[in-house]
N, C-alpha and C. Protein backbone atom coordinates (compact mmCIF):
# COMPACT_ATOMS: atom_id res chain seq x y z
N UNK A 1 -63.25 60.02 59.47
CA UNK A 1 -62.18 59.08 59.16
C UNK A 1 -62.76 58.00 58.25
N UNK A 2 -62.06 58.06 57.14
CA UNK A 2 -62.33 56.83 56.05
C UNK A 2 -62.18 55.26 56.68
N UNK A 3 -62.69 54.76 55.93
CA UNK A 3 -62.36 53.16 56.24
C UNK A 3 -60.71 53.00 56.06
N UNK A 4 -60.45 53.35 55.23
CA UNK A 4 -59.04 53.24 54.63
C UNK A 4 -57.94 53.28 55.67
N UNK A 5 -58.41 54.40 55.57
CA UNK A 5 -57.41 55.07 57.38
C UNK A 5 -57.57 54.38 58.46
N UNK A 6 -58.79 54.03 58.48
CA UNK A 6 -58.81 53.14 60.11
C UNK A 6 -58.23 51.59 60.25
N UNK A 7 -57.95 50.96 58.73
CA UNK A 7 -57.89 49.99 58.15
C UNK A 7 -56.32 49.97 58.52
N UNK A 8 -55.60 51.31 57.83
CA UNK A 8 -54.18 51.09 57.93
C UNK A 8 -53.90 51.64 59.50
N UNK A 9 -54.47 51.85 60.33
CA UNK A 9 -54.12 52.56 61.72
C UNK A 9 -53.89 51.27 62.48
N UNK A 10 -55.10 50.13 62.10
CA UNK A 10 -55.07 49.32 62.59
C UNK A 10 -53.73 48.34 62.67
N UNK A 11 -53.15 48.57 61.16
CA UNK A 11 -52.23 48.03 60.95
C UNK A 11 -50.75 48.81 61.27
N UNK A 12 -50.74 49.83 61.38
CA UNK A 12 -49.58 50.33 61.99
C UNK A 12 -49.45 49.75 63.67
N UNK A 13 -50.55 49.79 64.26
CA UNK A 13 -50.75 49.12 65.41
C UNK A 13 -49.74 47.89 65.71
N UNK A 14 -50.80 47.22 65.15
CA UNK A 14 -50.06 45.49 65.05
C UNK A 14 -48.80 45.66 64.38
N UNK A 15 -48.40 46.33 63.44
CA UNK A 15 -46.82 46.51 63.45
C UNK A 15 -45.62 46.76 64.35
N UNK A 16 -46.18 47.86 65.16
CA UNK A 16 -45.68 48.74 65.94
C UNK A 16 -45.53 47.40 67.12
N UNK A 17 -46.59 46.25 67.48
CA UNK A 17 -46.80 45.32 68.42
C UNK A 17 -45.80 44.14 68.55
N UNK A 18 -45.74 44.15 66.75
CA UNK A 18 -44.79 42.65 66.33
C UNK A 18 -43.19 43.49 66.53
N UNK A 19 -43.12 44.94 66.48
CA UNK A 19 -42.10 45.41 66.70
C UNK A 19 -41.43 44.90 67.92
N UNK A 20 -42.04 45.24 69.12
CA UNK A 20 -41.76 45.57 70.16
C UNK A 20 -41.50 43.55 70.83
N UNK A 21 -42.73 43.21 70.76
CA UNK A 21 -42.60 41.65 70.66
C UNK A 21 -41.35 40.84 70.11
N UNK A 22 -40.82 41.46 69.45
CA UNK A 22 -39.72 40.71 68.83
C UNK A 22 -38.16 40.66 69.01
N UNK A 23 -37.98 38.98 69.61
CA UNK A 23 -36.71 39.25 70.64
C UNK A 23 -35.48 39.09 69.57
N UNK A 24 -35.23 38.40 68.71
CA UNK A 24 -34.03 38.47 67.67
C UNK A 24 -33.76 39.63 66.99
N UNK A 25 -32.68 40.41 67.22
CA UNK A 25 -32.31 41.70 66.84
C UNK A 25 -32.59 41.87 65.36
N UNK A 26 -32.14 40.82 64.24
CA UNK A 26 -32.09 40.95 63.38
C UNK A 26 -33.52 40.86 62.45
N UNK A 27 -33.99 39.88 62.90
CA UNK A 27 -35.92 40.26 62.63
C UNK A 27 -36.79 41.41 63.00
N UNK A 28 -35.99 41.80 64.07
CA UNK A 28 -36.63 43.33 64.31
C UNK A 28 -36.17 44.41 63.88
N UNK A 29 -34.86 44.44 63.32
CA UNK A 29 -34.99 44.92 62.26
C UNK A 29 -35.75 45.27 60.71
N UNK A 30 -35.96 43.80 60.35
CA UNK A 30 -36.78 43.46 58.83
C UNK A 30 -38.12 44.14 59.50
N UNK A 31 -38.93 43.79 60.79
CA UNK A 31 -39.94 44.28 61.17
C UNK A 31 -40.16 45.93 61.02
N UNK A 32 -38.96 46.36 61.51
CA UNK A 32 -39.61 47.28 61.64
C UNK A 32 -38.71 48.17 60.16
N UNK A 33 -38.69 47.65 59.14
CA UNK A 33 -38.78 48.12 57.95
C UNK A 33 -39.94 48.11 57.37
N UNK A 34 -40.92 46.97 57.69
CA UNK A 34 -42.21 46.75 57.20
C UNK A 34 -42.88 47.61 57.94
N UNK A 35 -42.78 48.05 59.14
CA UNK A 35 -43.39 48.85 59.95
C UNK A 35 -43.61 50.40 59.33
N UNK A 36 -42.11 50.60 58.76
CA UNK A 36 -41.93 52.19 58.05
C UNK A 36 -42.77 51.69 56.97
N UNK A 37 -42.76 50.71 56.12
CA UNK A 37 -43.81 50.72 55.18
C UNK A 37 -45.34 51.08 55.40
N UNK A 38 -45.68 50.29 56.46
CA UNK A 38 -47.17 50.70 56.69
C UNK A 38 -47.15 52.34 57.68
N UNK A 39 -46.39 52.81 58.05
CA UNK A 39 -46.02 54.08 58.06
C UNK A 39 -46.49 55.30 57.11
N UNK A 40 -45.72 54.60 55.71
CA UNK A 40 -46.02 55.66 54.77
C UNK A 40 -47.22 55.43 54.36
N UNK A 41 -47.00 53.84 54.16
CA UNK A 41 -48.90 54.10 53.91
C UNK A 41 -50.10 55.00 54.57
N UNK A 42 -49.80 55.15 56.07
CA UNK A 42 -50.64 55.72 57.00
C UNK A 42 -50.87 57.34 56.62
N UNK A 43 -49.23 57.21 56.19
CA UNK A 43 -48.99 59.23 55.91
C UNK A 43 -49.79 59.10 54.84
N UNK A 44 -49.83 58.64 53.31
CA UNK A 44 -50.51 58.73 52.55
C UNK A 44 -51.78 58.77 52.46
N UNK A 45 -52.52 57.91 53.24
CA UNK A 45 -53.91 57.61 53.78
C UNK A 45 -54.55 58.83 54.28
N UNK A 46 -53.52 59.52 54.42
CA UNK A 46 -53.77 61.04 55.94
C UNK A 46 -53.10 61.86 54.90
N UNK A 47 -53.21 62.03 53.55
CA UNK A 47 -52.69 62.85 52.38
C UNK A 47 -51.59 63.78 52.65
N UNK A 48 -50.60 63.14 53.42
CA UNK A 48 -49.26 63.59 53.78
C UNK A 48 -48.40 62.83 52.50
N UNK A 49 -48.37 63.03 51.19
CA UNK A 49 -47.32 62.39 50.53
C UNK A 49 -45.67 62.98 51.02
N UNK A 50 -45.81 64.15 51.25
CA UNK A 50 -44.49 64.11 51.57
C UNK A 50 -43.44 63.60 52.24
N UNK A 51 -44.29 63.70 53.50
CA UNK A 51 -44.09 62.75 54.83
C UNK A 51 -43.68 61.21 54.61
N UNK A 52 -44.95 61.01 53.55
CA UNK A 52 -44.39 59.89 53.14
C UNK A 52 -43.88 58.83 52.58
N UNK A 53 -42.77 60.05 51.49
CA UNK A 53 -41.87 59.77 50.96
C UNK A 53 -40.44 59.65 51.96
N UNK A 54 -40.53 60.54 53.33
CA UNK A 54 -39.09 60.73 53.87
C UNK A 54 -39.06 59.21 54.72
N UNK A 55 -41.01 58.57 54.98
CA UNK A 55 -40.62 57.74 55.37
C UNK A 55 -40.14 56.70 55.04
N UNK A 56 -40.11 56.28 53.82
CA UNK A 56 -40.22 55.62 53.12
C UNK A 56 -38.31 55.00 52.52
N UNK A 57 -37.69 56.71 52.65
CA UNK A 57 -36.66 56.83 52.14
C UNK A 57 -35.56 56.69 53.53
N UNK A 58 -36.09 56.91 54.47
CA UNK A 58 -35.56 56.84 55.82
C UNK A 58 -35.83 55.82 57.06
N UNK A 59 -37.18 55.42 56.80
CA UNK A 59 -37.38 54.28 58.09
C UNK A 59 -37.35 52.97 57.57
N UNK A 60 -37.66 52.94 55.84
CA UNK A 60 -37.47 51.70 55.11
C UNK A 60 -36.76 51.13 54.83
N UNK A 61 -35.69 52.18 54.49
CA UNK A 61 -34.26 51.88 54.08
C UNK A 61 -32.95 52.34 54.57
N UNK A 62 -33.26 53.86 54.86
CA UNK A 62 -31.49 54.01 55.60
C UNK A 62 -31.47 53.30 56.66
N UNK A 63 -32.37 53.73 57.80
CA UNK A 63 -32.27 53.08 59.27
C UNK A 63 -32.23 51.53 59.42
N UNK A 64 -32.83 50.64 58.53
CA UNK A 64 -32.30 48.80 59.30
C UNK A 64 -31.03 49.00 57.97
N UNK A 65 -31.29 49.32 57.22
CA UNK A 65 -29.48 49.74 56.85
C UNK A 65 -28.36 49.86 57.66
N UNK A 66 -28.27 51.17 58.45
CA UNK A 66 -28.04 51.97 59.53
C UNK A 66 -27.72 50.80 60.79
N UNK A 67 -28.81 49.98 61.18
CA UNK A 67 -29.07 49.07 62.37
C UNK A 67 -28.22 47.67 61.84
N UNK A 68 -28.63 47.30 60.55
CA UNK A 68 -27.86 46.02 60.75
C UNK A 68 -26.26 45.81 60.27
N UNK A 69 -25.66 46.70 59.63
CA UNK A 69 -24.30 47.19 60.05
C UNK A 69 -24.00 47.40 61.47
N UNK A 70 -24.72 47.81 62.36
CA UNK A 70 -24.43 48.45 63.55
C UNK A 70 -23.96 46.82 64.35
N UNK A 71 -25.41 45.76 63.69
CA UNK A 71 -25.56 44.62 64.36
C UNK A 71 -24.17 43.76 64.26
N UNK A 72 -23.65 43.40 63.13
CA UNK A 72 -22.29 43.13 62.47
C UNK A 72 -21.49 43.33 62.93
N UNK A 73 -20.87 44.88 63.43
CA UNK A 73 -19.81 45.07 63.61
C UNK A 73 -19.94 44.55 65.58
N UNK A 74 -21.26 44.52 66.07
CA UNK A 74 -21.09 44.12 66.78
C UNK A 74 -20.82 42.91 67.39
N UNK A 75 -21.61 41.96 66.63
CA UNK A 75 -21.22 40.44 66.48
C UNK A 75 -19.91 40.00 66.28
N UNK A 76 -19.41 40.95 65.32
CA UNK A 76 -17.67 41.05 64.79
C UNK A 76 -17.06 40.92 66.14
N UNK A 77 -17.00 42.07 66.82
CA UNK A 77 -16.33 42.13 68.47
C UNK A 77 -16.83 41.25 69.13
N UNK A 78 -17.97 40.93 69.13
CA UNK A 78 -17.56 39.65 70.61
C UNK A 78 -16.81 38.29 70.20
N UNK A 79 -16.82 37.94 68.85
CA UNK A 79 -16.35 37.01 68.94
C UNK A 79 -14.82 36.87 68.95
């Protein structure tokens, strides 16, 4: 294992940490967009480009896409 890799493992870590740590719905969202970022980085690091392109195209962007519409329409109803 390269430095590189252990460098970004580390950091998917602490992503994955500030994920879970984080009580405002809507920041954990943005989090864990940055999270899919260091994601793909990880796939890339681990010469998965493919991988991580879907992540890139899917955990970066459709899904807190996906989530903060979800958040909206829910905020919409309670009030």
């Amino acid at each position: 294992m390269s430095a590189l890799q252990a460098a970004v493992l580390v950091l998917v870590a602490g992503g994955a940490t500030a994920v879970v740590l984080t009580r405002n719905p809507t920041r954990q969202v943005v989090l864990l967009s940055a999270y899919g970022i260091t994601l793909a980085l990880l796939f890339t690091a681990f010469q998965a480009p493919d991988v991580a392109l879907s992540e890139l195209t899917v955990g970066t962007v459709i899904l807190p896409i996906l989530l903060l519409v979800a958040l909206a329409k829910v905020r919409r109803k309670e009030e």
